[in-house]
N, C-alpha and C. Protein backbone atom coordinates (compact mmCIF):
# COMPACT_ATOMS: atom_id res chain seq x y z
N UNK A 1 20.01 15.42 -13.35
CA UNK A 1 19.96 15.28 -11.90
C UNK A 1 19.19 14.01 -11.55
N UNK A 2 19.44 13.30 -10.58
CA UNK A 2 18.88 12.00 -10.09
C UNK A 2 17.80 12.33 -9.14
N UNK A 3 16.94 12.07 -9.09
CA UNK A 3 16.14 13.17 -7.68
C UNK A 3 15.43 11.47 -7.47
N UNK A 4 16.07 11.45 -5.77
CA UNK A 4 16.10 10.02 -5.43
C UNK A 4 14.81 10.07 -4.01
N UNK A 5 13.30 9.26 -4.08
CA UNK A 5 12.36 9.72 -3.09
C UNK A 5 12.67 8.54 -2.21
N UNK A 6 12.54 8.60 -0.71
CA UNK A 6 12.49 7.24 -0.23
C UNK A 6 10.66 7.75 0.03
N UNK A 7 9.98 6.18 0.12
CA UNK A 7 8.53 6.25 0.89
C UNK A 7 9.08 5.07 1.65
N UNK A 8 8.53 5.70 3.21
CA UNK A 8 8.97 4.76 4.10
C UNK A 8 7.69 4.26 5.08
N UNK A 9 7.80 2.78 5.75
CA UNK A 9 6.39 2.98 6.37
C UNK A 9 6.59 1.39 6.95
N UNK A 10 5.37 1.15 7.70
CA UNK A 10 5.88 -0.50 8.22
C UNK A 10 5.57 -1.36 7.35
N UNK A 11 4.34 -0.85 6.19
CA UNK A 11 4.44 -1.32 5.18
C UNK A 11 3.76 -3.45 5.60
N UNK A 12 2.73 -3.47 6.30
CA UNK A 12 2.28 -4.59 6.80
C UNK A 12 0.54 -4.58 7.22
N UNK A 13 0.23 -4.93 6.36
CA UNK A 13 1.45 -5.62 4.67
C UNK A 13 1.24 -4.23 4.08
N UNK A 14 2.03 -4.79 2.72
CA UNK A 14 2.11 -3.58 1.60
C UNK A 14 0.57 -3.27 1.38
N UNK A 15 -0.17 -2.52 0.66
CA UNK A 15 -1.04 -2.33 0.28
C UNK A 15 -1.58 -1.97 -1.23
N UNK A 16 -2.42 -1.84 -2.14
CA UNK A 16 -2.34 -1.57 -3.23
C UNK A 16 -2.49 0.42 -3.35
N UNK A 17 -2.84 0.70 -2.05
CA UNK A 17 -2.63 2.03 -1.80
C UNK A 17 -1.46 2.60 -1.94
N UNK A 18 -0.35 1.47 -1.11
CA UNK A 18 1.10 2.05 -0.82
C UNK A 18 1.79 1.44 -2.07
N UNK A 19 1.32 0.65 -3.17
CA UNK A 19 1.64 0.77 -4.58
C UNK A 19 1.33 1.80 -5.62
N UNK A 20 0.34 2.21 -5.66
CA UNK A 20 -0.21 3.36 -6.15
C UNK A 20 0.67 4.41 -5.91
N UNK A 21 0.71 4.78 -4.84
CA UNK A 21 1.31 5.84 -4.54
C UNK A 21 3.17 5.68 -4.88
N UNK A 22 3.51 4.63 -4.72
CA UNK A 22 5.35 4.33 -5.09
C UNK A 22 5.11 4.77 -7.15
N UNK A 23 4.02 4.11 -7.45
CA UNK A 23 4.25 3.91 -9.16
C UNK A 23 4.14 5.28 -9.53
N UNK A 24 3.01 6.19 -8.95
CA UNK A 24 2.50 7.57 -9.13
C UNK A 24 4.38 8.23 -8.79
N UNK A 25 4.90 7.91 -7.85
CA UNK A 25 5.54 9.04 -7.12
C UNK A 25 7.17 8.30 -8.39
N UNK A 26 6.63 7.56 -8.84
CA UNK A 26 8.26 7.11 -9.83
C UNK A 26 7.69 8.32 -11.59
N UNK A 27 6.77 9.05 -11.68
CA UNK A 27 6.29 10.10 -12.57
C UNK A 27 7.16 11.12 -12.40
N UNK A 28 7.25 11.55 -10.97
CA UNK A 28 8.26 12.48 -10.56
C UNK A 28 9.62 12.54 -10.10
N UNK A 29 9.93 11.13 -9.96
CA UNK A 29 11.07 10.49 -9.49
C UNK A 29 12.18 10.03 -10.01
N UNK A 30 13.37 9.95 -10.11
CA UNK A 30 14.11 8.77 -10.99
C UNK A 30 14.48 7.80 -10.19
N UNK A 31 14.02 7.98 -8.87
CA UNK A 31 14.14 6.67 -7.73
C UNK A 31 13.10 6.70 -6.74
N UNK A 32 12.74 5.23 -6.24
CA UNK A 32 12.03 5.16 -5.35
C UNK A 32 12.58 4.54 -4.24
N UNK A 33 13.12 5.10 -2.90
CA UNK A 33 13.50 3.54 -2.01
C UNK A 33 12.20 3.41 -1.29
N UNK A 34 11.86 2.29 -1.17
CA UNK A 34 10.80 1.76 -0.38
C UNK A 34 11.86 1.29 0.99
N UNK A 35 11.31 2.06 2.24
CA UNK A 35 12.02 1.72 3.10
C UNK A 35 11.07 1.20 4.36
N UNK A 36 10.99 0.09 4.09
CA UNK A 36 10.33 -0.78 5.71
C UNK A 36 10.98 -0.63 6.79
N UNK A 37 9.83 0.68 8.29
CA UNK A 37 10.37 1.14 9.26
C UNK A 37 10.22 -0.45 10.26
N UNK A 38 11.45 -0.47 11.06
CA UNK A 38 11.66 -1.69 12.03
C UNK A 38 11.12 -0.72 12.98
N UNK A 39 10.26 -1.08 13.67
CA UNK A 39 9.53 -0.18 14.80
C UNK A 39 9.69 -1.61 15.99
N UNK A 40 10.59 -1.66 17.00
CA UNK A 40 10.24 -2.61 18.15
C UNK A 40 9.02 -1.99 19.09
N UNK A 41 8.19 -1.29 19.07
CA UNK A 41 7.13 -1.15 19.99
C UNK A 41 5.90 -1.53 19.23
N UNK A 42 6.41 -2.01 17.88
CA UNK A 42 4.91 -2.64 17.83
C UNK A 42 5.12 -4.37 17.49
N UNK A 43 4.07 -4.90 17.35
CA UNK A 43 4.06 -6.62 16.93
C UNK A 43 3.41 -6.78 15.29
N UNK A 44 4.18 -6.51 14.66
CA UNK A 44 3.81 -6.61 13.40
C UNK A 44 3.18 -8.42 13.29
N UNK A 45 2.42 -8.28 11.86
CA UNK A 45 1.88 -9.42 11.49
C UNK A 45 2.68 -10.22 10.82
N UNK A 46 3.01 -9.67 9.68
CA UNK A 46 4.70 -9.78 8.86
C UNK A 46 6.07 -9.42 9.24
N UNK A 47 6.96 -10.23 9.13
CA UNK A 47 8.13 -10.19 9.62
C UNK A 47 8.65 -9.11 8.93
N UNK A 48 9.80 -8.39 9.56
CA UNK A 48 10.33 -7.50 8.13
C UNK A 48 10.96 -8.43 7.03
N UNK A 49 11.64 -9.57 7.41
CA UNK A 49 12.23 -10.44 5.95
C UNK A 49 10.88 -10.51 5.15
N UNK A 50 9.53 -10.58 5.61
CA UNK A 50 8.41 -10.48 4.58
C UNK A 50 8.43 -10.07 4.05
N UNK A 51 7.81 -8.67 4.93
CA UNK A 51 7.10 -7.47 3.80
C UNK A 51 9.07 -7.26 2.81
N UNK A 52 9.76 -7.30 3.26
CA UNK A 52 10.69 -7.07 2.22
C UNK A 52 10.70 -7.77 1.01
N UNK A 53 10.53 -9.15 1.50
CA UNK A 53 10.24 -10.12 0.68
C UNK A 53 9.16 -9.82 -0.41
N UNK A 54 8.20 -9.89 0.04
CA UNK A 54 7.36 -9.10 -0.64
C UNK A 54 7.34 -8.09 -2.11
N UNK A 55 7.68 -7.01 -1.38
CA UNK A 55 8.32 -6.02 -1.86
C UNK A 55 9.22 -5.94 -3.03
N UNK A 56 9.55 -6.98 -2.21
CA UNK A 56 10.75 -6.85 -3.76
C UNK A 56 10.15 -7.54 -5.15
N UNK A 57 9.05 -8.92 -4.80
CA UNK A 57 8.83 -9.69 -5.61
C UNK A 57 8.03 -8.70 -6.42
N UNK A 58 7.12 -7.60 -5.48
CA UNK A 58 6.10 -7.15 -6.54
C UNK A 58 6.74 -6.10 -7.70
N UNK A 59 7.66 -5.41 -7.19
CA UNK A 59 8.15 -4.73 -8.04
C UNK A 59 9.93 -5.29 -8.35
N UNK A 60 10.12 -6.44 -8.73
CA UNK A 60 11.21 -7.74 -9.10
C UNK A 60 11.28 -6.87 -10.77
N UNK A 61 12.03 -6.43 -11.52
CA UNK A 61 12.31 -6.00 -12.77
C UNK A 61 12.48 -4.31 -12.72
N UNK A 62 11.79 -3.89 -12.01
CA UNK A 62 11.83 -2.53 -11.80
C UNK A 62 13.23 -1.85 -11.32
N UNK A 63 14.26 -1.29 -11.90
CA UNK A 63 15.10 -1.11 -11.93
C UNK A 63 14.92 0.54 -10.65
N UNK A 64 14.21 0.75 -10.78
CA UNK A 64 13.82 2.23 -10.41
C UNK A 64 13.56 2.47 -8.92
N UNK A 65 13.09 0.73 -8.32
CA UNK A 65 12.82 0.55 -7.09
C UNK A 65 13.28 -0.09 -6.28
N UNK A 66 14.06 0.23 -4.97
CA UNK A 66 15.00 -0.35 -4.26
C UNK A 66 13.78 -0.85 -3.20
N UNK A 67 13.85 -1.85 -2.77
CA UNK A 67 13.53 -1.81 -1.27
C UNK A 67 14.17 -2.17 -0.04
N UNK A 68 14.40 -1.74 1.08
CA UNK A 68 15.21 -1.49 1.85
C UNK A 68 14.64 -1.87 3.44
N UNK A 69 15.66 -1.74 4.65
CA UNK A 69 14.51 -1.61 6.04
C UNK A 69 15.66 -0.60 6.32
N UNK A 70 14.97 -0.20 7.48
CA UNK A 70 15.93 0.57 8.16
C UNK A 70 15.17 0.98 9.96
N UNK A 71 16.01 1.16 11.00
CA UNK A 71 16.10 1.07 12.06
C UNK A 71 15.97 2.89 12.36
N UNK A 72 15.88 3.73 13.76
CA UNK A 72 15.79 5.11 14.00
C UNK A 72 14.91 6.14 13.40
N UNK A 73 15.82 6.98 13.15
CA UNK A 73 14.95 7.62 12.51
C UNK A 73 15.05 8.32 10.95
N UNK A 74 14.10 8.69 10.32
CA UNK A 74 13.77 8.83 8.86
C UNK A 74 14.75 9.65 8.89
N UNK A 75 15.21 11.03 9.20
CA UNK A 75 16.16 12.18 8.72
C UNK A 75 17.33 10.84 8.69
N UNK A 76 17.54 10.46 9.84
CA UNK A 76 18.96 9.70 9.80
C UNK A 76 19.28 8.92 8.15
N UNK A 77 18.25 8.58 8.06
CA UNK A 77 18.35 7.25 7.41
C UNK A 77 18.49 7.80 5.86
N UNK A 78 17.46 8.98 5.32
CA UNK A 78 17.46 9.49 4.67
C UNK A 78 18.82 10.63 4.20
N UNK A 79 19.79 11.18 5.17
CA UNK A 79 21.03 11.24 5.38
C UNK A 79 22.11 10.12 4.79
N UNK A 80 21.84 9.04 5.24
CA UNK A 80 22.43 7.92 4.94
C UNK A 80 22.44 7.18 3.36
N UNK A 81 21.23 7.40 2.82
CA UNK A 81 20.75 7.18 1.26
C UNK A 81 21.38 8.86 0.83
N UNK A 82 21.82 9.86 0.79
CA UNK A 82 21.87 10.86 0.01
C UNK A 82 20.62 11.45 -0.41
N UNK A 83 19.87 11.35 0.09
CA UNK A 83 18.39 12.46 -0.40
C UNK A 83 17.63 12.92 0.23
N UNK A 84 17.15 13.83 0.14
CA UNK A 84 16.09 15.14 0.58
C UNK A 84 15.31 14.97 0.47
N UNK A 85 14.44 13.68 -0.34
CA UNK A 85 13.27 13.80 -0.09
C UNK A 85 12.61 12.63 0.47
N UNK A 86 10.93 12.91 0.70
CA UNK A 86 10.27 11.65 1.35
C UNK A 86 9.32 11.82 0.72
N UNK A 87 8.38 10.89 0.47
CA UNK A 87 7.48 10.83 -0.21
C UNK A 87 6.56 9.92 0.32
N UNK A 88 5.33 10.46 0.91
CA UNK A 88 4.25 10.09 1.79
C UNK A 88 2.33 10.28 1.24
N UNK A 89 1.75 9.26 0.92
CA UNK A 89 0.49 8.80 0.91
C UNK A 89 -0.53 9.30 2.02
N UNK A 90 -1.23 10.32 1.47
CA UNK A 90 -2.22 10.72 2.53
C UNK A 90 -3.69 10.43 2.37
N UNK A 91 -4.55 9.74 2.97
CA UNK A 91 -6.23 9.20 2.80
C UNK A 91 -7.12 10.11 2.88
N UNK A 92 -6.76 10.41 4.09
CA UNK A 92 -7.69 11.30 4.77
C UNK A 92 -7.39 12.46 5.69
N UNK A 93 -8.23 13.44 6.69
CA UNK A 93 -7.90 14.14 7.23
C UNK A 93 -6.65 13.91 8.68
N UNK A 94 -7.16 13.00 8.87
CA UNK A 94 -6.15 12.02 10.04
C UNK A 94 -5.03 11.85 9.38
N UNK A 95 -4.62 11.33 8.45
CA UNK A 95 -3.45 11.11 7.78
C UNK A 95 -2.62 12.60 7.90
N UNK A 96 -3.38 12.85 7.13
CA UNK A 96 -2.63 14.80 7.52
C UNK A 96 -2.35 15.64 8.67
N UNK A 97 -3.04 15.62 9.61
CA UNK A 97 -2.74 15.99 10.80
C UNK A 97 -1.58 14.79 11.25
N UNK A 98 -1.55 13.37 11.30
CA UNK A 98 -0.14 12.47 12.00
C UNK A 98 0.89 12.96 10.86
N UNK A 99 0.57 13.00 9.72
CA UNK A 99 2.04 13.39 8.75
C UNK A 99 2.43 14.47 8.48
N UNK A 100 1.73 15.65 8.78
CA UNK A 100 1.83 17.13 8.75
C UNK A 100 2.85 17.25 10.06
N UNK A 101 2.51 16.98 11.18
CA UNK A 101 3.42 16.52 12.59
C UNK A 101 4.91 16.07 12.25
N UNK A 102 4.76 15.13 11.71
CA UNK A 102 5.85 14.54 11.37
C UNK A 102 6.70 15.23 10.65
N UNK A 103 6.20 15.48 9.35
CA UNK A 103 6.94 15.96 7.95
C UNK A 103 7.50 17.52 9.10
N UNK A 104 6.90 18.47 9.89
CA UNK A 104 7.54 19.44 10.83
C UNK A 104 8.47 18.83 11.67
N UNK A 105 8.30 18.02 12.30
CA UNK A 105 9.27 17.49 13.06
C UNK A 105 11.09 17.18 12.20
N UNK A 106 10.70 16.35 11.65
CA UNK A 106 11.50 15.98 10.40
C UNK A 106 12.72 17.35 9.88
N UNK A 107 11.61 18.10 9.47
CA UNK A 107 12.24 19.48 8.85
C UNK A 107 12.99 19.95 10.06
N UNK A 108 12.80 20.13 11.32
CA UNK A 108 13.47 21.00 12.73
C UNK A 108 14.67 20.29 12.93
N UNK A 109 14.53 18.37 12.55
CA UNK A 109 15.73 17.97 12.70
C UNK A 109 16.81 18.18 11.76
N UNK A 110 16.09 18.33 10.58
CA UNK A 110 16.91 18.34 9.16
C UNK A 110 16.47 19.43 8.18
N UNK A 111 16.67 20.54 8.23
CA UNK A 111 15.94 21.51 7.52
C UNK A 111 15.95 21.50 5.78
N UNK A 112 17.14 20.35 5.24
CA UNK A 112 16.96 20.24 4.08
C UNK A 112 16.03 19.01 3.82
N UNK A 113 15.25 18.41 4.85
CA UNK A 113 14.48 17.01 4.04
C UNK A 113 12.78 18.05 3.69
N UNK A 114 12.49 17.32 2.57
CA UNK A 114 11.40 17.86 1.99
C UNK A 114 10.56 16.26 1.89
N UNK A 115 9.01 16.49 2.57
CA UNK A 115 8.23 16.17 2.46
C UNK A 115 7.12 16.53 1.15
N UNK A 116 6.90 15.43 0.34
CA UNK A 116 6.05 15.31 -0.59
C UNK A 116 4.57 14.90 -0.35
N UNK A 117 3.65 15.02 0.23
CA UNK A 117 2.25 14.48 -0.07
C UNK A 117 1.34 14.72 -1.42
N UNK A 118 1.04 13.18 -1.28
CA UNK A 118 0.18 12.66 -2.32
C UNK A 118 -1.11 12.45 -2.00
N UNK A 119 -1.87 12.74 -2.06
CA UNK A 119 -3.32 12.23 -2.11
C UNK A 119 -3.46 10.72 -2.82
N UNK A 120 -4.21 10.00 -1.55
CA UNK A 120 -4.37 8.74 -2.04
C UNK A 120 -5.61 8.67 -3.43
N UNK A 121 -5.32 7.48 -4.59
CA UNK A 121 -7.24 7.76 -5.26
C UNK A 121 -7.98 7.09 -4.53
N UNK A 122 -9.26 7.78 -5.01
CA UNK A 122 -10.54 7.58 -4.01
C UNK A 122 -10.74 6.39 -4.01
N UNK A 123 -10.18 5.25 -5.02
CA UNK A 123 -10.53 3.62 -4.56
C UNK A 123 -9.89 3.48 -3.76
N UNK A 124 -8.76 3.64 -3.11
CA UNK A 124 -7.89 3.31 -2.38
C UNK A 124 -8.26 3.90 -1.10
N UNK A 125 -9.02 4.85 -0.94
CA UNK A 125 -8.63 5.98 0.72
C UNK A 125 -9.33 4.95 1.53
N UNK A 126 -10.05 4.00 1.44
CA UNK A 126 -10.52 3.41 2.50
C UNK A 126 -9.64 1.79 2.75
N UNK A 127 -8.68 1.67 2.74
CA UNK A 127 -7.87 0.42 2.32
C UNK A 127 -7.01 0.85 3.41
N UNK A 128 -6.84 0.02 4.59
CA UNK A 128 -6.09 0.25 5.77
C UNK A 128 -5.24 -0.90 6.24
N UNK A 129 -4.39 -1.45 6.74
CA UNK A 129 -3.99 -2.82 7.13
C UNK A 129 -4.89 -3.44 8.24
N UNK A 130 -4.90 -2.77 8.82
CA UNK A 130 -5.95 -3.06 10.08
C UNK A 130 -7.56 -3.89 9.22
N UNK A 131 -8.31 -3.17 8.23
CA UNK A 131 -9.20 -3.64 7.38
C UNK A 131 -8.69 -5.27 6.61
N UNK A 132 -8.02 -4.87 6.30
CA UNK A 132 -7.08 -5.88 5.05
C UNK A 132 -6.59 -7.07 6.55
N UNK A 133 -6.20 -6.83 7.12
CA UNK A 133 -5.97 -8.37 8.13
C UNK A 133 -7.64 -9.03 8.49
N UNK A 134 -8.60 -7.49 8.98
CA UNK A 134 -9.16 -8.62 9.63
C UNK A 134 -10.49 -9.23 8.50
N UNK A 135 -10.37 -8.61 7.17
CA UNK A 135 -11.40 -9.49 6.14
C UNK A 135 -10.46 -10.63 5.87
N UNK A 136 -9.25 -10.95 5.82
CA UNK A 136 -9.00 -12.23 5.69
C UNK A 136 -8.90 -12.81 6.64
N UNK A 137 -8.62 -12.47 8.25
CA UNK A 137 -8.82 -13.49 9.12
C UNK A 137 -10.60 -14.36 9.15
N UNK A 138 -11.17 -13.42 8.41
CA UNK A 138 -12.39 -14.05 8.61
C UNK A 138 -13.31 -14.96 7.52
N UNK A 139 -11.98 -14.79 6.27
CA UNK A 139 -12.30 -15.59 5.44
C UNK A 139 -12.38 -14.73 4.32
N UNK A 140 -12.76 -14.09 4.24
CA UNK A 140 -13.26 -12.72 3.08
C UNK A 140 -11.46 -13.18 1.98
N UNK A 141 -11.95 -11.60 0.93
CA UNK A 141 -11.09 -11.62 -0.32
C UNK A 141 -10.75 -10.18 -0.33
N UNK A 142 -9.52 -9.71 0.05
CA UNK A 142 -9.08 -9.17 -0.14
C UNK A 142 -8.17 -8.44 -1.26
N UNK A 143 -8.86 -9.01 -2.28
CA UNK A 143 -8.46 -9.22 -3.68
C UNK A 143 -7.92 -7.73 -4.17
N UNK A 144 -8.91 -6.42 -4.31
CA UNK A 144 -8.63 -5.89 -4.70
C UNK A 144 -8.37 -4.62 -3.76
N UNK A 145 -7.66 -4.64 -2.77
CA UNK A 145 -6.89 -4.48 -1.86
C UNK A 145 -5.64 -4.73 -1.77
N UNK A 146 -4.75 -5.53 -2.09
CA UNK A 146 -3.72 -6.08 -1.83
C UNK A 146 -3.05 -6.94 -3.08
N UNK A 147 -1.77 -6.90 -3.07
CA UNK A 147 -1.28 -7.39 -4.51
C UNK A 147 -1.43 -9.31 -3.90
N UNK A 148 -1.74 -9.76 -4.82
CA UNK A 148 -2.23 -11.84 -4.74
C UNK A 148 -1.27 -12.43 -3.62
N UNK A 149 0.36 -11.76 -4.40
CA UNK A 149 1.42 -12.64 -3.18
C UNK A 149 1.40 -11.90 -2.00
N UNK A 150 0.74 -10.69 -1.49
CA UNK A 150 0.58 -10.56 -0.30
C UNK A 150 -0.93 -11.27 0.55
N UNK A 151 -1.67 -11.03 -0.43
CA UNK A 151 -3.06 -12.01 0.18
C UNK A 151 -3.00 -13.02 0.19
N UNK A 152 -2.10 -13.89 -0.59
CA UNK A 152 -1.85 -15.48 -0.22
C UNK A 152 -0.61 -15.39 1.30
N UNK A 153 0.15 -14.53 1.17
CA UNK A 153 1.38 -14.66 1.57
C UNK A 153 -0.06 -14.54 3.93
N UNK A 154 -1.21 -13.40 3.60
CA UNK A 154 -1.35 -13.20 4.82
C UNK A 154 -2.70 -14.23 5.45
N UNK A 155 -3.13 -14.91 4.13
CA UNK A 155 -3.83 -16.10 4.51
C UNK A 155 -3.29 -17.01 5.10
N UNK A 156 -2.01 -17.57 4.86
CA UNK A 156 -0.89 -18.23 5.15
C UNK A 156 -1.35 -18.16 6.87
N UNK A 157 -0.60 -16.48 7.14
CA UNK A 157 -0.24 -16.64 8.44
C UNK A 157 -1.71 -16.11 9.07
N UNK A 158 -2.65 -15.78 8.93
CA UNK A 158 -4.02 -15.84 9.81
C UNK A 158 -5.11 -16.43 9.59
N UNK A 159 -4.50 -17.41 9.28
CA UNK A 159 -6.26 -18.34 9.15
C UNK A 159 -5.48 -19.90 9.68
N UNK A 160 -4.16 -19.39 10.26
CA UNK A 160 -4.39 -20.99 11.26
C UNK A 160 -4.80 -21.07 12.47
C-alpha cells in the first residue's frame, strides 16, 4: 500500500521545525507532499515561486518528496492528490487548540481525511517565522533555525 501524507502550511519561510517534522513523518510514510497554502489575506515575505523554490532545493534528490502549492481548501486539495491523510507539526498548547479546530473542521467536511499530529522536538518548539524574520532583519544568525538557502535566500530580501 502507498500511504501518501500531504503537510501543508504557508511554509514562510520553511523552517528547520517544518523539516523535522516532513523527514520524521517520511518513517511512517511512503510519501510526503509538501503543499504551500496560497492564502490572499495575508502578505507573505516569500513569494510562493520561493518558498517552492526553496523547497524543492532542500529536499532536490529525495524521491519521496513532492512539493506542491495549492489554492482553497485542504479537504479539496487533498481529494485532488488521492489521500486521506495530513500530517501536521504541533509546538505547543496554541498549536493544538488552532489545529485540533481545524483537523474537526476538516473531518465534518470530509469524514475520511485523517489528521496526524506530531509533536515538535524540544529544540525546535520555540522556532516560529515571525522569530526567524525578525533576528535576521536585525542582523542576527539564524543559523540553526533555518536551512542556509533559506537564511541567505531571507537576508536577501530584509536587510535592504
Amino acid at each position: 500500500m502507498n500511504r501518501i501524507a500531504i503537510c501543508a502550511g504557508s511554509f514562510d519561510p520553511p523552517t528547520e521545525g517544518h523539516l523535522n517534522i516532513i523527514n520524521r513523518g517520511l518513517k511512517l510514510f511512503d510519501k510526503i507532499i509538501i503543499a504551500v497554502a496560497i492564502n490572499m489575506s495575508k502578505t507573505p515575505t516569500l513569494s510562493v515561486d520561493e518558498r517552492l523554490s526553496l523547497l524543492k532545493k532542500i529536499f532536490e534528490g529525495n524521491s519521496r518528496v513532492e512539493v506542491d502549492s495549492f489554492e482553497g481548501l485542504l479537504v479539496h486539495y487533498a481529494q485532488s492528490k488521492k489521500t486521506s491523510f495530513v500530517l501536521r507539526g504541533i509546538r505547543n498548547m496554541s498549536d493544538y487548540e488552532y489545529e485540533s479546530q481545524m483537523a474537526l473542521a476538516n473531518k465534518t467536511l470530509w469524514p475520511e481525511l485523517e489528521t496526524l499530529f506530531m509533536m515538535t522536538e524540544g529544540k525546535y518548539a520555540h522556532i516560529s517565522s515571525s522569530i526567524i524574520k525578525e533576528i535576521i532583519t536585525v542582523g542576527g544568525s539564524a543559523e540553526q533555525m533555518v536551512h542556509p538557502l533559506v537564511e541567505n535566500t531571507l537576508k536577501e530580501k530584509l536587510r535592504k
